[in-house]
C-alpha atoms as a PDB file:
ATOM      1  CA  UNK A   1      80.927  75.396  96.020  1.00  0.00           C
ATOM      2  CA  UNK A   2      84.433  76.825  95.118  1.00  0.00           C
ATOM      3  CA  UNK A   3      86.894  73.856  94.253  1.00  0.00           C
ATOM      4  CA  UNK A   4      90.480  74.736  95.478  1.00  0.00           C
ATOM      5  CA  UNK A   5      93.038  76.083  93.601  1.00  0.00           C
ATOM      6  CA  UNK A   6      96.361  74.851  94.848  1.00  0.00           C
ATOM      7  CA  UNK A   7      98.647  76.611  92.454  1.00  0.00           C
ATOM      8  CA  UNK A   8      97.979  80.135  94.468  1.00  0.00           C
ATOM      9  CA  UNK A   9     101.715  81.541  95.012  1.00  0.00           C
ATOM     10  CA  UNK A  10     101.662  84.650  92.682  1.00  0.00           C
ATOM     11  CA  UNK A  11      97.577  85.194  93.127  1.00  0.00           C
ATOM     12  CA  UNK A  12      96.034  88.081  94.748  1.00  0.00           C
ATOM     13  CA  UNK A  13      94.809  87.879  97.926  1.00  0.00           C
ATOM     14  CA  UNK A  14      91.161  87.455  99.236  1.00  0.00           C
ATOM     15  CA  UNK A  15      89.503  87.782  95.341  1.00  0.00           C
ATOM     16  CA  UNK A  16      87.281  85.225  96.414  1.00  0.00           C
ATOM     17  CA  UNK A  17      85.983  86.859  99.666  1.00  0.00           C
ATOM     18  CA  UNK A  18      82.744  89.110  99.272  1.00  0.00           C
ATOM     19  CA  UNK A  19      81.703  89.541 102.992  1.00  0.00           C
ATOM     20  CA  UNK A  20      82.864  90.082 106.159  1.00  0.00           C
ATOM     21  CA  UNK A  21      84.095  86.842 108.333  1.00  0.00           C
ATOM     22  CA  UNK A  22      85.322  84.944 105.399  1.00  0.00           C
ATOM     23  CA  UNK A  23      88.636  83.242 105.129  1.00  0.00           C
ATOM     24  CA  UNK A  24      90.498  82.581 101.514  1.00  0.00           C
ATOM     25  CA  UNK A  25      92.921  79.980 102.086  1.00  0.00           C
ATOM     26  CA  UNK A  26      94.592  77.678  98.512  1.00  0.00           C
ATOM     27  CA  UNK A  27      91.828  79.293  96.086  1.00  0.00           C
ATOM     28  CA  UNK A  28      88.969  77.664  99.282  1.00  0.00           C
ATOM     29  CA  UNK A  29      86.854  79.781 100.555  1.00  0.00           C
ATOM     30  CA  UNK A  30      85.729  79.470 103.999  1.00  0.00           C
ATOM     31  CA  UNK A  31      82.988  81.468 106.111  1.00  0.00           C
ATOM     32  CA  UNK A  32      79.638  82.245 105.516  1.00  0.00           C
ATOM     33  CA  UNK A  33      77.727  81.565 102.751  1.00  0.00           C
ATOM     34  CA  UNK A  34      80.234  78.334 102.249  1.00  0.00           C
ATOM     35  CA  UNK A  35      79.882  74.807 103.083  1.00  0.00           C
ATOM     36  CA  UNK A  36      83.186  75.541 105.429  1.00  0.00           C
ATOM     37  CA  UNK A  37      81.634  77.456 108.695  1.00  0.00           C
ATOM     38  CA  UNK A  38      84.298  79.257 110.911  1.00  0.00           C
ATOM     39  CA  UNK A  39      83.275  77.655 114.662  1.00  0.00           C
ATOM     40  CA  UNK A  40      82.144  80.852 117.079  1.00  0.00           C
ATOM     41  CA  UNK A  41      85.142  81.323 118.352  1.00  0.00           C
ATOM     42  CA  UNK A  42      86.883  82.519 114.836  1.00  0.00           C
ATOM     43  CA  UNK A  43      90.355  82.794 114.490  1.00  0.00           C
ATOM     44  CA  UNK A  44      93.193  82.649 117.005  1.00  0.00           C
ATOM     45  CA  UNK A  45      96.472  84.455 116.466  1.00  0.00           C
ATOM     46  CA  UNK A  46      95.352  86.249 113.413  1.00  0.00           C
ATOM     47  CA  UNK A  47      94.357  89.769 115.193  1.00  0.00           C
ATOM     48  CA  UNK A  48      97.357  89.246 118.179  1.00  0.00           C
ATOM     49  CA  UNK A  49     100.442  90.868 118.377  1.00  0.00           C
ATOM     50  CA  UNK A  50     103.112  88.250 117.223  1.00  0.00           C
ATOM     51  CA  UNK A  51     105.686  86.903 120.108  1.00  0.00           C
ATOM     52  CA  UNK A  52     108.431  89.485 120.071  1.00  0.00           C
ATOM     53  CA  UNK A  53     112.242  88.414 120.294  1.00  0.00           C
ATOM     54  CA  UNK A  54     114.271  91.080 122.230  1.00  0.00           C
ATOM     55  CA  UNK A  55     117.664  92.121 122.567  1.00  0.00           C
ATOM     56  CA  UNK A  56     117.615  93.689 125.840  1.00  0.00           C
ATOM     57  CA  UNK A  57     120.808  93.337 127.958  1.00  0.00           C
ATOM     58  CA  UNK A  58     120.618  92.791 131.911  1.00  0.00           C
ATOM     59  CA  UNK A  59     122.181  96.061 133.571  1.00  0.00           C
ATOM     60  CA  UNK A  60     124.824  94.271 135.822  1.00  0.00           C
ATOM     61  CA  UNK A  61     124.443  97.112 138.279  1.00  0.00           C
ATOM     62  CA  UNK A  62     121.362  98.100 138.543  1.00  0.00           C
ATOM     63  CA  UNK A  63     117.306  96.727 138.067  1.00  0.00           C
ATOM     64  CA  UNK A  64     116.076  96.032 134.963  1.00  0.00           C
ATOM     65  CA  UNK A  65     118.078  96.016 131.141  1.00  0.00           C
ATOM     66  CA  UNK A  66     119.595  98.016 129.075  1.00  0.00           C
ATOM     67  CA  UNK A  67     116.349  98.069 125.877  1.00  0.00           C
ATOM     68  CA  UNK A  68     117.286  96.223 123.093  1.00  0.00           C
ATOM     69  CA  UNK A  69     115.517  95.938 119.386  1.00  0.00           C
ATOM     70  CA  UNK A  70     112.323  93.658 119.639  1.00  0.00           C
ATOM     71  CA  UNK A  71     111.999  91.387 116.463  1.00  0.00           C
ATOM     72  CA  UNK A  72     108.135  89.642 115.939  1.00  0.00           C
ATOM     73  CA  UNK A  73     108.140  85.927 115.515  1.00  0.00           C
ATOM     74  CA  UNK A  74     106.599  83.475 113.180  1.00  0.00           C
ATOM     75  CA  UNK A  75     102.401  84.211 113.133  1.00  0.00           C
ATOM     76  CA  UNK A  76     100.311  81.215 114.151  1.00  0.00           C
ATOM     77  CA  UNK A  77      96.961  81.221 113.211  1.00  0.00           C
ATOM     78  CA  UNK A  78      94.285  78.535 114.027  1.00  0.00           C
ATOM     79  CA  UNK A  79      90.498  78.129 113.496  1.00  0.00           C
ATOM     80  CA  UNK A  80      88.143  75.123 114.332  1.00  0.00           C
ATOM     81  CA  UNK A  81      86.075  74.503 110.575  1.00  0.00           C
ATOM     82  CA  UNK A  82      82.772  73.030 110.602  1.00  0.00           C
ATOM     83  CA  UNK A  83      82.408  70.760 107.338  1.00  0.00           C
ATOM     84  CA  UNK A  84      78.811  70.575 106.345  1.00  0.00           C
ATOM     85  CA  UNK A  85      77.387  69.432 103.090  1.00  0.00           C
ATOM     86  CA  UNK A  86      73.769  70.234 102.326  1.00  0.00           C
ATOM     87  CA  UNK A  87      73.129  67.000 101.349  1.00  0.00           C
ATOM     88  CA  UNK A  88      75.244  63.774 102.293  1.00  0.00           C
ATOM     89  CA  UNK A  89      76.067  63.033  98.569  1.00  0.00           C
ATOM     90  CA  UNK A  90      77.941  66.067  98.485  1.00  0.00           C
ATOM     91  CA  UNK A  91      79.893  64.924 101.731  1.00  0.00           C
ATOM     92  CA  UNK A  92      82.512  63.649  99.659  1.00  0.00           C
ATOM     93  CA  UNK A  93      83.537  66.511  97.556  1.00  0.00           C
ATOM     94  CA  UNK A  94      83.027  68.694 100.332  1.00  0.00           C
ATOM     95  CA  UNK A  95      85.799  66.872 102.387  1.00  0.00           C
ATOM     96  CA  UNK A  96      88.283  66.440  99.032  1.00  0.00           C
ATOM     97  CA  UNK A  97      87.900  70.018  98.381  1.00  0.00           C
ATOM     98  CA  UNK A  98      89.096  70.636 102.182  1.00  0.00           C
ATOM     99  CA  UNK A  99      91.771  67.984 102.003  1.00  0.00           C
ATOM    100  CA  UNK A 100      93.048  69.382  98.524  1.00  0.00           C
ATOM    101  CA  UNK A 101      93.721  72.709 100.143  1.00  0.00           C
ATOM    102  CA  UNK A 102      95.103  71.916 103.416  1.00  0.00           C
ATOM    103  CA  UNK A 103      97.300  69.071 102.002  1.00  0.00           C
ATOM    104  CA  UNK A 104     101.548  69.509 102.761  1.00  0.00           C
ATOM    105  CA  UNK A 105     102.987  72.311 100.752  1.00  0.00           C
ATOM    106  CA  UNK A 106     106.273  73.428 101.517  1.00  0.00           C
ATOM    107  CA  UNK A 107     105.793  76.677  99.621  1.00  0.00           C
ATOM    108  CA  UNK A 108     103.681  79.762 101.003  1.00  0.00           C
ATOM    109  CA  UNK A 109     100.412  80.820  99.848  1.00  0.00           C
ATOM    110  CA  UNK A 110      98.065  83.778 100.655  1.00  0.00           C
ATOM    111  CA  UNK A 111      96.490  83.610 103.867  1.00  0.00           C
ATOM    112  CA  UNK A 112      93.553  86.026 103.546  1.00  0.00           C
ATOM    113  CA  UNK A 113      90.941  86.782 105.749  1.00  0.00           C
ATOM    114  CA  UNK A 114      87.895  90.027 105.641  1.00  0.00           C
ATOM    115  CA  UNK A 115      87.118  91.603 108.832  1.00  0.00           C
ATOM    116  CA  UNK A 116      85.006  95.000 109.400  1.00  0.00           C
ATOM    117  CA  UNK A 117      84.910  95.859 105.565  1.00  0.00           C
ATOM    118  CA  UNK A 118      88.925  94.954 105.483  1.00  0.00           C
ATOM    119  CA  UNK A 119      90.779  92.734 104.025  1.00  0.00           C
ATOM    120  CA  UNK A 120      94.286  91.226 105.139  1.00  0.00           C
ATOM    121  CA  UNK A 121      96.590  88.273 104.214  1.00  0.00           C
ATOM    122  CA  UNK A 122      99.872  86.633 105.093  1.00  0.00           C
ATOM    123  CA  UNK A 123     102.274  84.202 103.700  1.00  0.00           C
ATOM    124  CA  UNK A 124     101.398  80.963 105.058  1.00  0.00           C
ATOM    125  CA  UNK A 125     101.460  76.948 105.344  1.00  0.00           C
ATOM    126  CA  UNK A 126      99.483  74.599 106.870  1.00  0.00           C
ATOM    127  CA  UNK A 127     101.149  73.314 109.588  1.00  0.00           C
ATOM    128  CA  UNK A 128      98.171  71.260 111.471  1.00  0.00           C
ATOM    129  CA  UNK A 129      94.938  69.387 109.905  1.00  0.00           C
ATOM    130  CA  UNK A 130      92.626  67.083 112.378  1.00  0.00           C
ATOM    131  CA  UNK A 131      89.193  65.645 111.339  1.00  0.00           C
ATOM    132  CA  UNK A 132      87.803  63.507 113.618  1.00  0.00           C
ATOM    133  CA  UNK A 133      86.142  60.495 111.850  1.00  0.00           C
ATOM    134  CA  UNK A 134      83.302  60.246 114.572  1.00  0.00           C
ATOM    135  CA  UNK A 135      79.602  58.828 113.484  1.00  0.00           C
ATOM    136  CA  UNK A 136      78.013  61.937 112.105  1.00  0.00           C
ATOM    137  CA  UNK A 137      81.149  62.707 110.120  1.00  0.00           C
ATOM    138  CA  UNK A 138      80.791  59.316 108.054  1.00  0.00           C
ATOM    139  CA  UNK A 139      77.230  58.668 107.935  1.00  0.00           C
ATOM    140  CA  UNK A 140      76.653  62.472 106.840  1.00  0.00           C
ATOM    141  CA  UNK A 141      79.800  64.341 106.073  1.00  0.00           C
ATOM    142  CA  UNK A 142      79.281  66.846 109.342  1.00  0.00           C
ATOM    143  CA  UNK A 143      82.221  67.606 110.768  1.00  0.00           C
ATOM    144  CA  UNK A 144      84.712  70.099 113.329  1.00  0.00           C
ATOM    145  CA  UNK A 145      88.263  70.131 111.307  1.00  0.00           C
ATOM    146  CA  UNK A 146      90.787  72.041 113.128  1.00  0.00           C
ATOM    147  CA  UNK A 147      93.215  73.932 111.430  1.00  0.00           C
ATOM    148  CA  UNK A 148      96.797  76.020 112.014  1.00  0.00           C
ATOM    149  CA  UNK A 149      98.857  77.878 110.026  1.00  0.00           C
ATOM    150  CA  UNK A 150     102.487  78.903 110.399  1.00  0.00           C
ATOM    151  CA  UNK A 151     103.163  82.633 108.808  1.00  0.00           C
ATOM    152  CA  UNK A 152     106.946  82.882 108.711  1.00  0.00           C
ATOM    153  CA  UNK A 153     106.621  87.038 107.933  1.00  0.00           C
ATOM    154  CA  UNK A 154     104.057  88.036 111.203  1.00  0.00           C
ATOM    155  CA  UNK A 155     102.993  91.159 108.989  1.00  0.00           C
ATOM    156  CA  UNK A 156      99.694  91.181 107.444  1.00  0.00           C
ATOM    157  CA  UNK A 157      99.509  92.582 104.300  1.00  0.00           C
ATOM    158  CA  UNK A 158      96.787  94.439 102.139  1.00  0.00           C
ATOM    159  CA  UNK A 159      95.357  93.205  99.397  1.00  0.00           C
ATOM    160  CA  UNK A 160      95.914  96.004  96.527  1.00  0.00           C
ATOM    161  CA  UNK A 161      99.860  96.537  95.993  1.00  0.00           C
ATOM    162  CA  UNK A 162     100.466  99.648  95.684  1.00  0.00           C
ATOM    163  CA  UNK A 163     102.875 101.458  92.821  1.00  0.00           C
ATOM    164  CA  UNK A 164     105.427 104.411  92.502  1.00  0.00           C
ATOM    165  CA  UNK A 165     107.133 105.391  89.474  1.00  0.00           C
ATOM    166  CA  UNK A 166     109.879 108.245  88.829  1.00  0.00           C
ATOM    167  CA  UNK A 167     112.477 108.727  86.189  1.00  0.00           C
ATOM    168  CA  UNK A 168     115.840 110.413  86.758  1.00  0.00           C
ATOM    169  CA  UNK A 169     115.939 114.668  87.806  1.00  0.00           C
ATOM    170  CA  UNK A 170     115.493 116.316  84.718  1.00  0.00           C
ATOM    171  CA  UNK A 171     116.037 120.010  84.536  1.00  0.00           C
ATOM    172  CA  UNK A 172     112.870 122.824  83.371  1.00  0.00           C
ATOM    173  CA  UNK A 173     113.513 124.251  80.200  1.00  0.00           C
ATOM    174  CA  UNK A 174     112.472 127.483  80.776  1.00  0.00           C
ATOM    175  CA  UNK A 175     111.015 130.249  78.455  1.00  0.00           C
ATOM    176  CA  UNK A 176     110.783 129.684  75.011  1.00  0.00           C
ATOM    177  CA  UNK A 177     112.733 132.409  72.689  1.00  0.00           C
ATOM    178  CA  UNK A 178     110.749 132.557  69.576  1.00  0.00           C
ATOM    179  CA  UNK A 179     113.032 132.815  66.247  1.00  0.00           C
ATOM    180  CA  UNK A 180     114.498 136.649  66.064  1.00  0.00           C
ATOM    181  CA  UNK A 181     114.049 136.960  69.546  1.00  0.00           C
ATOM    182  CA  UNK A 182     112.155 137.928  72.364  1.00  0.00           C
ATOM    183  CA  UNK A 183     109.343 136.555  73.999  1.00  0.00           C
ATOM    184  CA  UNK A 184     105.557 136.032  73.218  1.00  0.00           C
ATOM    185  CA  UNK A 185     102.321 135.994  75.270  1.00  0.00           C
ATOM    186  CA  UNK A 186     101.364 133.734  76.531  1.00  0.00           C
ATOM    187  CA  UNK A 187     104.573 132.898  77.722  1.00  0.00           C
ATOM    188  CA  UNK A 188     105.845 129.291  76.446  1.00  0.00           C
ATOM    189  CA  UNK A 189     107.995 127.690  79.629  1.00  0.00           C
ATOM    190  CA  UNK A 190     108.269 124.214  77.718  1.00  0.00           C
ATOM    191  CA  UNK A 191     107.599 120.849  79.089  1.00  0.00           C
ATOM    192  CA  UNK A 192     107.977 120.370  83.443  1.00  0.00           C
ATOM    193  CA  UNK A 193     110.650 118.522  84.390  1.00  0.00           C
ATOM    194  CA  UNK A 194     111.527 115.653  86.869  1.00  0.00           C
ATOM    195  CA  UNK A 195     112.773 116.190  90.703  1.00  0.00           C
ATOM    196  CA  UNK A 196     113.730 112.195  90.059  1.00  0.00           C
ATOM    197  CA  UNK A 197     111.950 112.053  93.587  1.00  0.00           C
ATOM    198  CA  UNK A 198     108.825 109.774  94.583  1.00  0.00           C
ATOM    199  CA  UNK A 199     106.361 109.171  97.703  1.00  0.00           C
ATOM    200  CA  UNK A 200     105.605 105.988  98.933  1.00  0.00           C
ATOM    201  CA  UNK A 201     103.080 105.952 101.400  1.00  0.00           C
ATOM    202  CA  UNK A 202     102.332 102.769 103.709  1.00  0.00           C
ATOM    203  CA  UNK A 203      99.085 103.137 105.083  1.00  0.00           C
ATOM    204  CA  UNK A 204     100.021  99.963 107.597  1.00  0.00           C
ATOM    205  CA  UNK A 205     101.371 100.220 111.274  1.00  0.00           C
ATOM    206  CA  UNK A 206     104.413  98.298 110.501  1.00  0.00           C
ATOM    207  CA  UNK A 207     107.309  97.983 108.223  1.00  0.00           C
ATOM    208  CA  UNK A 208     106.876  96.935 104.459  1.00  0.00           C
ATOM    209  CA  UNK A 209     109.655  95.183 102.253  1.00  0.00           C
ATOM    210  CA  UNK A 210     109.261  97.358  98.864  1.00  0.00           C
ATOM    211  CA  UNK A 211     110.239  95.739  95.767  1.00  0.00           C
ATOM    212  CA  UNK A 212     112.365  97.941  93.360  1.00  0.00           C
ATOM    213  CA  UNK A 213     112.909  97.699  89.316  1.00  0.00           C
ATOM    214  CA  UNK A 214     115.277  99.942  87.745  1.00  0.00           C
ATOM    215  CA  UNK A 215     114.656 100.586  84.008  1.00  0.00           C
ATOM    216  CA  UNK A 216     117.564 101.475  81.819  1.00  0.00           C
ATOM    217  CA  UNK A 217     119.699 102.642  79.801  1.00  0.00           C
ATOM    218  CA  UNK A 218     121.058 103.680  83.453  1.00  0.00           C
ATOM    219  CA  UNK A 219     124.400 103.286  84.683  1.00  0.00           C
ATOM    220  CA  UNK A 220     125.094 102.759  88.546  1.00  0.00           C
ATOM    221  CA  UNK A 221     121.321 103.198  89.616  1.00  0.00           C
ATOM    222  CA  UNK A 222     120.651 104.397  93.246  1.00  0.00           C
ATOM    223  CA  UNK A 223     117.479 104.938  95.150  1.00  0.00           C
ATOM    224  CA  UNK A 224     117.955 107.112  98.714  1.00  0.00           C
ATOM    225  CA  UNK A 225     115.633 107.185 101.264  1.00  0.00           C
ATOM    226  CA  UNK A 226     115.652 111.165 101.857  1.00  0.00           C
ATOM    227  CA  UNK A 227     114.817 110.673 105.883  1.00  0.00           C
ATOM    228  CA  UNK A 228     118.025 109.381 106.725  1.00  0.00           C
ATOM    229  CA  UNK A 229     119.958 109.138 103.449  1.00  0.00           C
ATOM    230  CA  UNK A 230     120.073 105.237 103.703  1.00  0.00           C
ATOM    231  CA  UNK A 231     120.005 104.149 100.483  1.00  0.00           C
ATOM    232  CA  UNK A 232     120.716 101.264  97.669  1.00  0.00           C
ATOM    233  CA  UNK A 233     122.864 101.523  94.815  1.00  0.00           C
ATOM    234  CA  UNK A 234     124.444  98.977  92.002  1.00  0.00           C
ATOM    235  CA  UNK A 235     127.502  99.232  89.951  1.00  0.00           C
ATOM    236  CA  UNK A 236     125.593  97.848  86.417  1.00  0.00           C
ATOM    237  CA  UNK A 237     124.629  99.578  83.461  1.00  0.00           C
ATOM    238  CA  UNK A 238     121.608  98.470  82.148  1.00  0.00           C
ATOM    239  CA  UNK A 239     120.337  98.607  78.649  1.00  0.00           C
ATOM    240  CA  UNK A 240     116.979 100.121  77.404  1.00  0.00           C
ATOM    241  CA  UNK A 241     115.513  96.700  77.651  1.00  0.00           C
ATOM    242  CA  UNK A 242     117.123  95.417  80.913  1.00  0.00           C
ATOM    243  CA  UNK A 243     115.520  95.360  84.312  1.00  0.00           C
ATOM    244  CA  UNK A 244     117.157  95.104  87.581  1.00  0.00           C
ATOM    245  CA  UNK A 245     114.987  93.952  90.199  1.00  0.00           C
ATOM    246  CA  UNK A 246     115.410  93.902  93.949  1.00  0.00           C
ATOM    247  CA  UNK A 247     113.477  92.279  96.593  1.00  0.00           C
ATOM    248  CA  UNK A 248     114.114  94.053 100.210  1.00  0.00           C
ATOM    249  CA  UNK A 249     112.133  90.980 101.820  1.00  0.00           C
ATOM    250  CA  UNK A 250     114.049  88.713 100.143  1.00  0.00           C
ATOM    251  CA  UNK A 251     117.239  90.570  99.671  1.00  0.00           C
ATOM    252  CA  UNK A 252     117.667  89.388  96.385  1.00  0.00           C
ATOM    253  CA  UNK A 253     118.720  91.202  93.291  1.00  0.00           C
ATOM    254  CA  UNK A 254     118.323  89.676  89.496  1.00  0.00           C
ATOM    255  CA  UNK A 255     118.577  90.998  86.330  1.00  0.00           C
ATOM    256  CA  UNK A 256     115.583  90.123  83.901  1.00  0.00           C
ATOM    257  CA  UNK A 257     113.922  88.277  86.302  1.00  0.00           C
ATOM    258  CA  UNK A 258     117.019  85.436  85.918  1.00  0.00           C
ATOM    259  CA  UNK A 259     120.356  86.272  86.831  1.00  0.00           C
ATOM    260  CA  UNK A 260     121.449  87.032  90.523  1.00  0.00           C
ATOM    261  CA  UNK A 261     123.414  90.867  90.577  1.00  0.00           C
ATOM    262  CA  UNK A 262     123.690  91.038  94.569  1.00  0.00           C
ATOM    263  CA  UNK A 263     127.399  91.400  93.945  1.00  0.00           C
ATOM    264  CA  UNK A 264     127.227  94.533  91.939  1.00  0.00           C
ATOM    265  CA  UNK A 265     125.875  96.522  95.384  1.00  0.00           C
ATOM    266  CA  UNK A 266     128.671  99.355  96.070  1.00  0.00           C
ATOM    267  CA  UNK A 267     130.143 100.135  99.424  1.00  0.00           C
ATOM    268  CA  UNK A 268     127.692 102.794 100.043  1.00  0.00           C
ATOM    269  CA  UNK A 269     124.712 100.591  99.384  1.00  0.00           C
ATOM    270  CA  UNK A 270     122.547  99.287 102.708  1.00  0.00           C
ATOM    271  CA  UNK A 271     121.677  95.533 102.952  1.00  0.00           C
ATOM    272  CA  UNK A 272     118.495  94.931 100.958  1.00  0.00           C
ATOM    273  CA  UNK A 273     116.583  93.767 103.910  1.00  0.00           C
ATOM    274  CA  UNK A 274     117.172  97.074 105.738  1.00  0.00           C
ATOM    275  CA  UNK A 275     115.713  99.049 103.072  1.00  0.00           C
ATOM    276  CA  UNK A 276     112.042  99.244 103.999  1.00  0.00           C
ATOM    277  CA  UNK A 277     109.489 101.959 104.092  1.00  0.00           C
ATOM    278  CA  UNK A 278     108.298 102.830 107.579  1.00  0.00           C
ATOM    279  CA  UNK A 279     104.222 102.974 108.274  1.00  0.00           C
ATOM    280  CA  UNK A 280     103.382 106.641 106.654  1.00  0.00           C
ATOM    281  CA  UNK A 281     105.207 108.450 104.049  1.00  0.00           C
ATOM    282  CA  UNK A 282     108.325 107.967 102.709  1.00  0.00           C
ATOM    283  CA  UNK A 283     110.334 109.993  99.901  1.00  0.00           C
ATOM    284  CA  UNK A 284     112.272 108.310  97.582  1.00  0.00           C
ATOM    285  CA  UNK A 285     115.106 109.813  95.337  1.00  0.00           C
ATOM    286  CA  UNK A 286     116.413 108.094  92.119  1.00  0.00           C
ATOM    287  CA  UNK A 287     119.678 108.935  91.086  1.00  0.00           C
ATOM    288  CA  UNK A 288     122.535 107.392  88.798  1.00  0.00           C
ATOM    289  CA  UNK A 289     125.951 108.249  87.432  1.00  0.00           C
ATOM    290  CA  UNK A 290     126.396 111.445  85.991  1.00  0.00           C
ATOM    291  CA  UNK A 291     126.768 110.617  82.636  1.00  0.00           C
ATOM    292  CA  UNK A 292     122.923 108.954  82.872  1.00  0.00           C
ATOM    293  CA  UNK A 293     120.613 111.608  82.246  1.00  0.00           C
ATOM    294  CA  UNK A 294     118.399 109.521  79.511  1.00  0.00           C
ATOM    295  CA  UNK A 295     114.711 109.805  79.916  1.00  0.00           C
ATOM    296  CA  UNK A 296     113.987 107.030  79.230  1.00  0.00           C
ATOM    297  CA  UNK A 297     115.538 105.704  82.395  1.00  0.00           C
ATOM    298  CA  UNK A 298     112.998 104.767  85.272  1.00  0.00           C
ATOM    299  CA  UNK A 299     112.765 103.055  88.855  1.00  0.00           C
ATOM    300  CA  UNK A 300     109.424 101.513  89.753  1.00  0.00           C
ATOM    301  CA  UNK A 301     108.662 101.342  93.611  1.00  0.00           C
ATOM    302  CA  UNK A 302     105.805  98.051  94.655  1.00  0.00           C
ATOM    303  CA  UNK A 303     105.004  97.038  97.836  1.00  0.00           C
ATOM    304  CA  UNK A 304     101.484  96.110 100.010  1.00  0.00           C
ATOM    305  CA  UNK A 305     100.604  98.287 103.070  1.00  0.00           C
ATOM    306  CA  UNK A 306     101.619  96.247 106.577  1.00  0.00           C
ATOM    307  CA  UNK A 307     100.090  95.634 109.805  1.00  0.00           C
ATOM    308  CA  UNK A 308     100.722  94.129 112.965  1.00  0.00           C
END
């Protein structure tokens, strides 16, 4: 019987799960083949469109609104878990194994569940635990728990992240002119160089929050989104070993992992949280000052494919 892991944040989703109808919830594993049965009717909210928030404006002459943006709402996902020991010595841990996982946290874990071959997770908390005490539940540890969680982000999320990685535009050298001159065959066109452009592709149907690390020696990084030229860019030089990191979803921006460099955005740089990568492809272009040309400079591009 897996024993639940509470200390989850940074793991990856749904490791645990092996077949379809599982659930992966605190390092528990729930579903078949588990002493944690999903009740027949399975999940609620996980598969639904999330309650949408809209901005329309009532026309004040005329039916209907003027159409506003529509922003999803918190994700609330409950299930009805049948507790069931094979033996009624094994009640007990059954039960603190459940009670472990589903305690309070106030921090969000991986919510990950496998259906038709596929797995998805989201950022959640348990927000609801009930175990009715009856006769069969003491005498043999049989039980119907129900359970809810909140998911503050409504996206689901797969479970590979996926990677990009581009250094700055770097011109070809063209032909090589052997000593004395003139050319040779085969002809020698040196090394390919860098566009400084990358493709990130999100295989999802809605938006996902990248998260972007600029590698130096760079000075004033930028990364444009070449669909509609929206990009981020930071007035910092960074060192060979330094490593500025910024979180669209969280709209945060530290260097080495420590030390908050929001204020360093310039005028033309977007809000973090506006910078995401629509479902499909996107193409990326890293650029800099134009005294950075070292190669060594890089920008690395993360994020998980999202769903509805």
């Amino acid at each position: 019987m897996p024993t639940a892991q509470l200390d989850t944040a940074t793991s990856a989703p749904g490791s645990l799960i092996s077949q379809d109808g599982q659930i992966e919830w605190a390092g528990l594993l729930m579903g078949p083949g588990t002493p944690y049965q999903i009740d027949a009717k399975g999940l609620t909210g996980w598969d639904d469109l999330p309650d949408l928030e809209s901005a329309d404006v009532p026309r004040p002459d005329q039916h209907g609104s003027w159409p506003g943006a529509q922003w999803a709402k918190p994700r609330t996902v409950s299930a009805s878990v049948w507790l069931l020991p094979e033996r009624p010595d094994q009640a007990r841990a059954v039960a603190e194994a459940f009670r472990a996982a589903t305690r309070v946290h106030s921090g969000e874990q991986w919510l990950a569940v496998r259906l038709h071959g596929q797995i998805l997770a989201c950022r959640a908390r348990v927000d609801r635990r009930a175990v009715p005490t009856d006769r069969t539940y003491l005498l043999q540890g049989i039980g119907s728990a129900s359970l809810q969680w909140l998911c503050t982000d409504p996206r689901r999320y797969g479970a590979d992240e996926q990677y990009a990685r581009t250094g700055l535009p770097a011109p070809e050298p063209g032909l090589l002119w052997h000593p004395g001159g003139g050319l040779e065959w085969p002809l020698e066109w040196g090394a390919a160089g860098s566009t400084g452009t990358v493709t990130a592709v999100n295989a999802g149907d809605a938006p996902a929050t990248p998260v972007i690390e600029f590698q130096g020696p760079v000075v004033r990084p930028s990364l444009t989104r070449l669909s509609d030229g929206r990009q981020i860019e930071y007035d910092i030089t960074l060192a060979e070993s330094d490593v500025l990191t910024v979180d669209t979803g969280a709209g945060t921006v530290t260097l080495n992992g420590t030390t908050s460099r929001l204020y360093t955005a310039t005028a033309r740089s977007t809000p973090e949280q506006l910078f995401h990568l629509d479902p499909g492809v996107t193409s990326l272009a890293f650029r800099a000052a134009p005294e950075s040309a070292d190669p060594r400079a890089a920008v690395t591009v993360s994020w998980r494919n999202a769903h509805w």
